[in-house]
C-alpha atoms as a PDB file:
ATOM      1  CA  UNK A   1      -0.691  22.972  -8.148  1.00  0.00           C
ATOM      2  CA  UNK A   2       3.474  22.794  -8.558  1.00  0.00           C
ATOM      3  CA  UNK A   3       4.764  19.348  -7.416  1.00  0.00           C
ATOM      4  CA  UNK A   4       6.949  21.169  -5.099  1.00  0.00           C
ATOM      5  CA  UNK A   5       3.728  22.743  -3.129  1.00  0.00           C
ATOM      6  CA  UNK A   6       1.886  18.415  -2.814  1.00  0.00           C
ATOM      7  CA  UNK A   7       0.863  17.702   0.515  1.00  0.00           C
ATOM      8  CA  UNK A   8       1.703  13.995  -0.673  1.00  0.00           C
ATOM      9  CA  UNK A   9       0.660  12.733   3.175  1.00  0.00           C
ATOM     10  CA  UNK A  10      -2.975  14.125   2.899  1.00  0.00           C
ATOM     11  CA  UNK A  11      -3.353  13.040  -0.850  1.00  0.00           C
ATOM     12  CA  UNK A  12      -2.188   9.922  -0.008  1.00  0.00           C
ATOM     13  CA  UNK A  13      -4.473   9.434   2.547  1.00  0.00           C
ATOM     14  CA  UNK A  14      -7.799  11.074   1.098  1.00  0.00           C
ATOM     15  CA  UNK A  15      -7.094   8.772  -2.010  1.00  0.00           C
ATOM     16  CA  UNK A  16      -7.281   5.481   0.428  1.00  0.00           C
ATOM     17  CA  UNK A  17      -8.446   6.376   3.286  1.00  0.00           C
ATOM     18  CA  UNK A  18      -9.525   2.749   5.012  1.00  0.00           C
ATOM     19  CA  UNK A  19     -12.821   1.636   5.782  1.00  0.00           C
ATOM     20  CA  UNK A  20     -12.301   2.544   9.383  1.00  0.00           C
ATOM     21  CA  UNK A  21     -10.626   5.300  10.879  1.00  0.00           C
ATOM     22  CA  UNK A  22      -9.690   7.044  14.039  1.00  0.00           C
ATOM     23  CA  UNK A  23      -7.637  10.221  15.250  1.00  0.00           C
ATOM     24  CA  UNK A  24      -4.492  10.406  17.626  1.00  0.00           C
ATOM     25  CA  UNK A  25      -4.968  13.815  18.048  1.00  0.00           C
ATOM     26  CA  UNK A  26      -3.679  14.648  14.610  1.00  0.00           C
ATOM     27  CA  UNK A  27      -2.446  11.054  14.018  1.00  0.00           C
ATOM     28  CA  UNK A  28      -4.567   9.566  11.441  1.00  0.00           C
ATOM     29  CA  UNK A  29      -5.274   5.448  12.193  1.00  0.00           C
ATOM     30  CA  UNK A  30      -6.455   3.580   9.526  1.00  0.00           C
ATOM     31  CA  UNK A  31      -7.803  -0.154   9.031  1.00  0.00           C
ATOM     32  CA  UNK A  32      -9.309  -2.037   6.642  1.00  0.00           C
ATOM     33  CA  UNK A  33     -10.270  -5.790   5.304  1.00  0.00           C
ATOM     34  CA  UNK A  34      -7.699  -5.807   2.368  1.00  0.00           C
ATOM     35  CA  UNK A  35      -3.928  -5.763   3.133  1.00  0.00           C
ATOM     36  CA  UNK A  36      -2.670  -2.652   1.703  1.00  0.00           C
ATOM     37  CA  UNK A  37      -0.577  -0.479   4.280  1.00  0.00           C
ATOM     38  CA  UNK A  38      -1.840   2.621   3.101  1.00  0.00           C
ATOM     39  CA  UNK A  39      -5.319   1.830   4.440  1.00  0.00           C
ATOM     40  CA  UNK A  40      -3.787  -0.587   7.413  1.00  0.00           C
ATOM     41  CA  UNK A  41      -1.665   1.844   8.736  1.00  0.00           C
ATOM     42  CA  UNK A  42      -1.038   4.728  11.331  1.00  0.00           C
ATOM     43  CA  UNK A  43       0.207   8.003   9.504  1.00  0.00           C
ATOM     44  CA  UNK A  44       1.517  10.329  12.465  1.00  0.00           C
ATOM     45  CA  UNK A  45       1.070  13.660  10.635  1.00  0.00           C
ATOM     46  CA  UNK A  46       0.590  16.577  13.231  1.00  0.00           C
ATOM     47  CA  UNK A  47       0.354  16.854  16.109  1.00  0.00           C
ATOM     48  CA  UNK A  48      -0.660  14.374  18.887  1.00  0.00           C
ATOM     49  CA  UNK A  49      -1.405  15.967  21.121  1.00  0.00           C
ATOM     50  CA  UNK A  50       0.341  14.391  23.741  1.00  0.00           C
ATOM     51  CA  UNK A  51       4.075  13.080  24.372  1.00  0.00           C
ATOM     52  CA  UNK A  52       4.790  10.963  20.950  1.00  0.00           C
ATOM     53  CA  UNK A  53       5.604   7.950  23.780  1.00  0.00           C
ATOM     54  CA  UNK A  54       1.877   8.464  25.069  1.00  0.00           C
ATOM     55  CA  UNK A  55       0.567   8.768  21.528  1.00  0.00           C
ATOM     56  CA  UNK A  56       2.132   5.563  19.877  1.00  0.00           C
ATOM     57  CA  UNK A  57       0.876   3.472  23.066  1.00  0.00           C
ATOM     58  CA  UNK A  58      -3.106   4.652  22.092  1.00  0.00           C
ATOM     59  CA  UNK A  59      -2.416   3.576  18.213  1.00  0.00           C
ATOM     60  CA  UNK A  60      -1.455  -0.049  19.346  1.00  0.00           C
ATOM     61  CA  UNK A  61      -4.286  -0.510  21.591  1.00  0.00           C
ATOM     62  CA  UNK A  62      -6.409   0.942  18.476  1.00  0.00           C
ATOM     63  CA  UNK A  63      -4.720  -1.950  16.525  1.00  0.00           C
ATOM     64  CA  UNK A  64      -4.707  -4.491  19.194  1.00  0.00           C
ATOM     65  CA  UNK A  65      -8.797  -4.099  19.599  1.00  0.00           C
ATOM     66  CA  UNK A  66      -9.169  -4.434  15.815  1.00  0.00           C
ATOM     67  CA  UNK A  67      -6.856  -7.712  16.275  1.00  0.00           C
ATOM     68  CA  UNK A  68      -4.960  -6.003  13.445  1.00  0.00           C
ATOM     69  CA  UNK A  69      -0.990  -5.795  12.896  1.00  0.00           C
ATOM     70  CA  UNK A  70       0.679  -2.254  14.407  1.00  0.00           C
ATOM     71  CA  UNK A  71       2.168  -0.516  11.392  1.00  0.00           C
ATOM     72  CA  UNK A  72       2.975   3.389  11.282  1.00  0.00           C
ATOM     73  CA  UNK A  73       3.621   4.937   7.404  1.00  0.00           C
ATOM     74  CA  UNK A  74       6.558   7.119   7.923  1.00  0.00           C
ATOM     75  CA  UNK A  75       6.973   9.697   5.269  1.00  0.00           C
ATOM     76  CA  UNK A  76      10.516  11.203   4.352  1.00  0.00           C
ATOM     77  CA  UNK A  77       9.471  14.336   6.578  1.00  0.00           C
ATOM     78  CA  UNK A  78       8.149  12.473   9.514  1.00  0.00           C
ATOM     79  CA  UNK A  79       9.318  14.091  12.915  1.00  0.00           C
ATOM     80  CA  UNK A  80      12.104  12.710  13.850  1.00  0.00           C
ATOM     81  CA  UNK A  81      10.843  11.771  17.694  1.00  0.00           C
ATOM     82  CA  UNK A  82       8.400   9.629  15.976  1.00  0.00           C
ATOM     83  CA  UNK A  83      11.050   7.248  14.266  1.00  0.00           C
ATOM     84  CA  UNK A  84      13.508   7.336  17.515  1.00  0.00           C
ATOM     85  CA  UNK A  85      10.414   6.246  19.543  1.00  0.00           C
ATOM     86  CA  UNK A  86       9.489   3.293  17.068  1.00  0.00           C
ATOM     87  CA  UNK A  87      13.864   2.463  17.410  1.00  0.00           C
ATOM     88  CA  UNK A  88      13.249   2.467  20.503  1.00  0.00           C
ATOM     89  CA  UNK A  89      10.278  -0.385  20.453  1.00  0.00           C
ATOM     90  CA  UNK A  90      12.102  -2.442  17.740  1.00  0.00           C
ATOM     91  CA  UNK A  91       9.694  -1.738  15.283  1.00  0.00           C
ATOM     92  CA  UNK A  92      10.628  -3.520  11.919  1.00  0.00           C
ATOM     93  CA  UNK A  93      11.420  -1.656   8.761  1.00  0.00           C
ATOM     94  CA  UNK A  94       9.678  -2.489   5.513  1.00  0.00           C
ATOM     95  CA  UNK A  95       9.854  -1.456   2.264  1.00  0.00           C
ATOM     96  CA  UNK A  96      10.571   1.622   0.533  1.00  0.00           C
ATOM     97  CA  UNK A  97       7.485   3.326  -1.863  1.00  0.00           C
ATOM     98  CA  UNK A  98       8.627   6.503  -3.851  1.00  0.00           C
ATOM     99  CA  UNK A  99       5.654   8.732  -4.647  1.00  0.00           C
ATOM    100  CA  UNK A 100       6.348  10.220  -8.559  1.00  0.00           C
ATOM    101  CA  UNK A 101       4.840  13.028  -9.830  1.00  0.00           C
ATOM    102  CA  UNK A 102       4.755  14.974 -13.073  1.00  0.00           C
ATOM    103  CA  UNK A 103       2.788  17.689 -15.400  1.00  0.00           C
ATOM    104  CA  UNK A 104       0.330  16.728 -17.453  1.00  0.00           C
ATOM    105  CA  UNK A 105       2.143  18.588 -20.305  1.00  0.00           C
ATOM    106  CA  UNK A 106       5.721  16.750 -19.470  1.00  0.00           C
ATOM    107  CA  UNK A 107       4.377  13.363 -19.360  1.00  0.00           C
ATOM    108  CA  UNK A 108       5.559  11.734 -22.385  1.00  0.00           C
ATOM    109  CA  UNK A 109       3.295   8.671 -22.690  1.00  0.00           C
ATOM    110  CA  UNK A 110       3.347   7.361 -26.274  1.00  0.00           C
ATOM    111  CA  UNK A 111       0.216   7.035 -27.953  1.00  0.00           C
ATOM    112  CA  UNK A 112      -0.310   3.135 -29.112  1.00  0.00           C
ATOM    113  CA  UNK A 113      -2.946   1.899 -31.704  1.00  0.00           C
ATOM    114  CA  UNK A 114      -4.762  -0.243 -28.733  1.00  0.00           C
ATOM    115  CA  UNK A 115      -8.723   1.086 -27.563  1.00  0.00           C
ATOM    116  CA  UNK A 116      -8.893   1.416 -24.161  1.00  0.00           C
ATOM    117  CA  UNK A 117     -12.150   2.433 -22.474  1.00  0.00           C
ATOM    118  CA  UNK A 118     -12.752   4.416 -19.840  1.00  0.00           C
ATOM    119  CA  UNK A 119     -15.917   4.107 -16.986  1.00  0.00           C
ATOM    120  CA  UNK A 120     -16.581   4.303 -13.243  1.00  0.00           C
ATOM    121  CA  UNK A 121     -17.085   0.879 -12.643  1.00  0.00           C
ATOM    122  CA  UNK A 122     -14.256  -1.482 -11.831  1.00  0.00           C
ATOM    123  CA  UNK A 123     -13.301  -3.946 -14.816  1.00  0.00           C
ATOM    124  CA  UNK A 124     -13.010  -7.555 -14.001  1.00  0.00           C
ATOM    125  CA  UNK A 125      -9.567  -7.855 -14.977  1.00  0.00           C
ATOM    126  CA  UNK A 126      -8.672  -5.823 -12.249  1.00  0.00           C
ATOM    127  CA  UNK A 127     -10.715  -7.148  -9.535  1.00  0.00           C
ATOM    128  CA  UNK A 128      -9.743 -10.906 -10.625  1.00  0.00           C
ATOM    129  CA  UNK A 129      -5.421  -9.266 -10.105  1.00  0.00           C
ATOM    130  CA  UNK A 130      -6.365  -7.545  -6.758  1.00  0.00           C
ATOM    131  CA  UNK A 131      -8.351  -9.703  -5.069  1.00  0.00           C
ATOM    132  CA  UNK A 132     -11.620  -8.815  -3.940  1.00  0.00           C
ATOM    133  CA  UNK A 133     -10.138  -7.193  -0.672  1.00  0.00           C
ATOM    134  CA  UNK A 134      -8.167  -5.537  -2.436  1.00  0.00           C
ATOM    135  CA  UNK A 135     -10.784  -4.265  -4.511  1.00  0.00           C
ATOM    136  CA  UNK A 136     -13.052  -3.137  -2.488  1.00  0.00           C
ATOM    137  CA  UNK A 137     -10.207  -1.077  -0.438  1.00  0.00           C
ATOM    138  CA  UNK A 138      -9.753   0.723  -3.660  1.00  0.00           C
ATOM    139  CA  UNK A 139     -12.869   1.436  -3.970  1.00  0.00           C
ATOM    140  CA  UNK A 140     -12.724   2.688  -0.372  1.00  0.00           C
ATOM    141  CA  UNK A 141     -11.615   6.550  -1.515  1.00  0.00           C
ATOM    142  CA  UNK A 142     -14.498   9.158  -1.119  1.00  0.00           C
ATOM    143  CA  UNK A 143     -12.979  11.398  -4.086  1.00  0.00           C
ATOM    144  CA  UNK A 144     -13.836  10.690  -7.736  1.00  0.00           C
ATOM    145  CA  UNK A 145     -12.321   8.287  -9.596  1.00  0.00           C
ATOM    146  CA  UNK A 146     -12.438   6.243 -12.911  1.00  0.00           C
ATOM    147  CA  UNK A 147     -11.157   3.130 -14.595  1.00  0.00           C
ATOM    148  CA  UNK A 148      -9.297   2.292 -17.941  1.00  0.00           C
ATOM    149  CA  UNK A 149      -9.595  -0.788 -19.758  1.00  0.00           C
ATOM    150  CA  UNK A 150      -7.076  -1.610 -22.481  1.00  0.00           C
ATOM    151  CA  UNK A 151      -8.378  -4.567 -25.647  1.00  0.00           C
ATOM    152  CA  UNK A 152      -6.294  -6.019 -27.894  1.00  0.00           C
ATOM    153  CA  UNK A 153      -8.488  -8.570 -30.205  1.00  0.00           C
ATOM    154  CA  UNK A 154     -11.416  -7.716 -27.809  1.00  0.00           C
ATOM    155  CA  UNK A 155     -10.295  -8.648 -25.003  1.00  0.00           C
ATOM    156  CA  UNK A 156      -9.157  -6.933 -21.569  1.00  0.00           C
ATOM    157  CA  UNK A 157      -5.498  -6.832 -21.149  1.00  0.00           C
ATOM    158  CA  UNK A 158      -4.704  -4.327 -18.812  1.00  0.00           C
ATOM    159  CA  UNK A 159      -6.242  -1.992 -16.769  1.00  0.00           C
ATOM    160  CA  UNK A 160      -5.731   0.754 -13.916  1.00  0.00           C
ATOM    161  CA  UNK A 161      -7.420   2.945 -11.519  1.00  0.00           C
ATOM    162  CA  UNK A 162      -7.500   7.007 -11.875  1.00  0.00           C
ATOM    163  CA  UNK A 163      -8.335   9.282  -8.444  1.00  0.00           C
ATOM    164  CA  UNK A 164      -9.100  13.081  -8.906  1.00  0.00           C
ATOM    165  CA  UNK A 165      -8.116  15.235  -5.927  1.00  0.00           C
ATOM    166  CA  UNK A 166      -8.843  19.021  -6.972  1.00  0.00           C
ATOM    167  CA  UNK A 167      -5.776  19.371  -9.837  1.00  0.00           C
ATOM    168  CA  UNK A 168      -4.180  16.476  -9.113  1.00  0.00           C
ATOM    169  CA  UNK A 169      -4.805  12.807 -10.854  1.00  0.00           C
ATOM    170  CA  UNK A 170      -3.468   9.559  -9.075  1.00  0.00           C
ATOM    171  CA  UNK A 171      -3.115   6.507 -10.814  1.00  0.00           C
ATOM    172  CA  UNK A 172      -3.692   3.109  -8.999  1.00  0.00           C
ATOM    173  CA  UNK A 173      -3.607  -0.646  -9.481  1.00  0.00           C
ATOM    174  CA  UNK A 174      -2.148  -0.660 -13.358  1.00  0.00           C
ATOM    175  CA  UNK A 175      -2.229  -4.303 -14.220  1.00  0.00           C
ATOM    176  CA  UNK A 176      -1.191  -5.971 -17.717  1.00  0.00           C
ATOM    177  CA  UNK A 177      -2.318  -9.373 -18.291  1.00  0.00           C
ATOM    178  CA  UNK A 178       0.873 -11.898 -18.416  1.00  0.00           C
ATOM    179  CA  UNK A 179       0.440 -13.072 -21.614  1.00  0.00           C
ATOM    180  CA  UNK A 180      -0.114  -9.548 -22.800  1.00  0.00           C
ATOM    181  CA  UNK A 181       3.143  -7.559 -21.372  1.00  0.00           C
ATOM    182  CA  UNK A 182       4.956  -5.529 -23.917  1.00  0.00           C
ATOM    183  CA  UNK A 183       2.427  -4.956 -26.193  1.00  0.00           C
ATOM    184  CA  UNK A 184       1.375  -1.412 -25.026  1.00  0.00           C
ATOM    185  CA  UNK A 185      -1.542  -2.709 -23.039  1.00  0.00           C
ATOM    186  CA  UNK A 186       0.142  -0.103 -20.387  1.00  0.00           C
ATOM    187  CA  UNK A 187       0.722   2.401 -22.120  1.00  0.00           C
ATOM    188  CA  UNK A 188      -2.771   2.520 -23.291  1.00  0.00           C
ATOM    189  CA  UNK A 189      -4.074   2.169 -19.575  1.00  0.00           C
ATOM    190  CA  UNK A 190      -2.279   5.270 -18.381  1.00  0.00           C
ATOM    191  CA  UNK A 191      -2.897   7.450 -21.902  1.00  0.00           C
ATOM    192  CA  UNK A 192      -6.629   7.317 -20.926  1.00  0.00           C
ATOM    193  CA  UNK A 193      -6.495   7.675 -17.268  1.00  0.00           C
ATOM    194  CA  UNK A 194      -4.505  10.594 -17.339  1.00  0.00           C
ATOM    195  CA  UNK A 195      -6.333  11.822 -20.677  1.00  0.00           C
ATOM    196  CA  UNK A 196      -9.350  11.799 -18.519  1.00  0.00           C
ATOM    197  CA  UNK A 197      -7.937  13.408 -16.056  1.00  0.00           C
ATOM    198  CA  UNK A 198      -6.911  16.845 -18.043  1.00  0.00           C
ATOM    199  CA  UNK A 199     -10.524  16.572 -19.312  1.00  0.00           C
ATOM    200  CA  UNK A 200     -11.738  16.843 -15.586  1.00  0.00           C
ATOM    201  CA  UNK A 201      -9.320  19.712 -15.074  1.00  0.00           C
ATOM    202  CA  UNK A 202      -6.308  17.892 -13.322  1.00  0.00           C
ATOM    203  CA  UNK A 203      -2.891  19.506 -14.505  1.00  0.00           C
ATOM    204  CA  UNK A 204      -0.756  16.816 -12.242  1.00  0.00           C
ATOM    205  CA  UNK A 205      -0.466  13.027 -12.529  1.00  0.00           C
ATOM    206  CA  UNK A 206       1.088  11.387  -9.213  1.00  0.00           C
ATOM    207  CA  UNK A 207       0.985   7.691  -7.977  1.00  0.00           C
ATOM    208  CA  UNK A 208       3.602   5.515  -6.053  1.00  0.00           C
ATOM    209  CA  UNK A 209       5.914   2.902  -6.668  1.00  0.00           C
ATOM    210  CA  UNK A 210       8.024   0.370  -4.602  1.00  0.00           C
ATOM    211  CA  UNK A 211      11.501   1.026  -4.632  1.00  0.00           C
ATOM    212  CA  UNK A 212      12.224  -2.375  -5.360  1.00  0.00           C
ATOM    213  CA  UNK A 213      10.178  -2.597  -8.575  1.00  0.00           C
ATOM    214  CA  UNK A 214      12.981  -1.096 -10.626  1.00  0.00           C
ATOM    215  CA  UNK A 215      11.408  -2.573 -13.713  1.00  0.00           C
ATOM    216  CA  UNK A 216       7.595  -0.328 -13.059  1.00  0.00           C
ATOM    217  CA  UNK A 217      10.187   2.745 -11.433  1.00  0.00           C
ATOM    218  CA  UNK A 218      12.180   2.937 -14.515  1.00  0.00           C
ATOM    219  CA  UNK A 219       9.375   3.271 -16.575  1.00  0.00           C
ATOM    220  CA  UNK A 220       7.465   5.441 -15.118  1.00  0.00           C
ATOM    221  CA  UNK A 221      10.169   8.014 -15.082  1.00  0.00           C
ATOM    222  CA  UNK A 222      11.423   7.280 -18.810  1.00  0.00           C
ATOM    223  CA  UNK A 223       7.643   9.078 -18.992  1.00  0.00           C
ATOM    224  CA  UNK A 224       8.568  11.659 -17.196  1.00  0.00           C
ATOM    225  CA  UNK A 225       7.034  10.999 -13.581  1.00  0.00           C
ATOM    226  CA  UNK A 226      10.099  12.073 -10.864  1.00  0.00           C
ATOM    227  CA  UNK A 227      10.112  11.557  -7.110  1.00  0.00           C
ATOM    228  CA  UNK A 228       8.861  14.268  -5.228  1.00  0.00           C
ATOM    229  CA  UNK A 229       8.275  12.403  -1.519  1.00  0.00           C
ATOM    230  CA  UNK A 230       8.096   8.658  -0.549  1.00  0.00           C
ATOM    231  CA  UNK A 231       7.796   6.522   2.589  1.00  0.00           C
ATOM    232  CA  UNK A 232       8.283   3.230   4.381  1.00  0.00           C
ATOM    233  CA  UNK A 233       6.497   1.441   6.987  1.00  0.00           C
ATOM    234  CA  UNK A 234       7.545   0.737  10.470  1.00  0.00           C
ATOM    235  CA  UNK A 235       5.801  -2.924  11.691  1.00  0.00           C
ATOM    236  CA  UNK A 236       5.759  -3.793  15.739  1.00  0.00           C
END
């Protein structure tokens, strides 16, 4: 699949999809125990099937019965009646995520003398960093996915999360361990996700990163990972 023909909305949503979930006509609602917007959030792909007025009234009841915050994920080609009608509630803006993608063959990850394992079962390391919430929203997605563990002198120190969607490979939740940043522990994580990836057939590695984390967004694209979509969430 070329980056240019990603459905990023529909990836992004099959790879967390919430624990619970409901349809606006086409609107997919989302909610879940952890705190992650992706699976906490309204994405108003589609079509409503009624007036977008009509339709954004039935997703905050949905989120006012789960005693859960309001919050629509607005992707750079939402319709444009969507974000007028959220203006026009006073809806906050948050954050901005760009969603990177790149080749398998153009990534340029180096390859660092650390062992890093690879299994379907969530590491500690990275339950302990995400929270058990957390966690278990990861672990919410219904396609296949994987985990990397990185050791230096035996012991974990950095990990990540891999998601296969037909072609495509998402990484998730890469975590170093403080006291182990700058050693390649990352490098190492990512290597074996993706590696494990092409050996399942994906040809495409994508994930998402806040705009704000300059220091994750820089590397990522000195890898070669560019932006190919992105979003922001709207909060009542």
């Amino acid at each position: 699949m070329g980056l240019g023909m990603i459905d990023v909305a529909a990836v992004v949503d099959r790879a967390t999809p919430g624990v619970v979930r409901a349809f606006v006509g086409e609107w997919i609602v989302r909610s879940s125990l952890g705190e992650t917007g992706r699976a906490n959030s309204c994405a108003p792909i589609g079509d409503p099937g009624r007036a977008v007025a009509a339709a954004v009234d039935m997703v905050e009841t949905w989120y006012d019965e789960c005693d859960r915050p309001v919050m629509f994920q607005l992707f750079d080609d939402t319709d444009i009646d969507v974000r007028r009608e959220l203006d026009r509630r006073g809806y906050r803006t948050g954050a901005v995520t760009d969603v990177l993608a790149s080749a398998l063959d153009d990534l340029r990850v180096s390859h660092v003398p650390i062992e890093a394992e690879v299994n379907e079962t969530m590491p500690e390391l990275l339950r302990e960093q995400l929270g058990s919430a957390r966690a278990d929203e990861m672990r919410s997605t219904r396609q296949p996915c994987w985990y990397a563990v990185a050791l230096i002198d035996g012991e974990p120190a950095g990990a990540g999360l891999a998601i296969a969607d037909d072609d495509l490979v998402g990484v998730f939740a890469m975590r170093t361990r403080p006291d182990r940043e700058g050693l390649g522990a990352g490098s190492a994580v990512l290597g074996a996700l993706v590696d494990e990836g092409r050996r399942r057939g994906a040809t495409t590695a994508w994930l998402q990163v806040e705009r704000r984390n300059d220091r994750a967004g820089d590397w990522y694209r000195r890898l070669g990972f560019t932006r190919i979509s992105g979003y922001r969430y709207r909060v009542r």
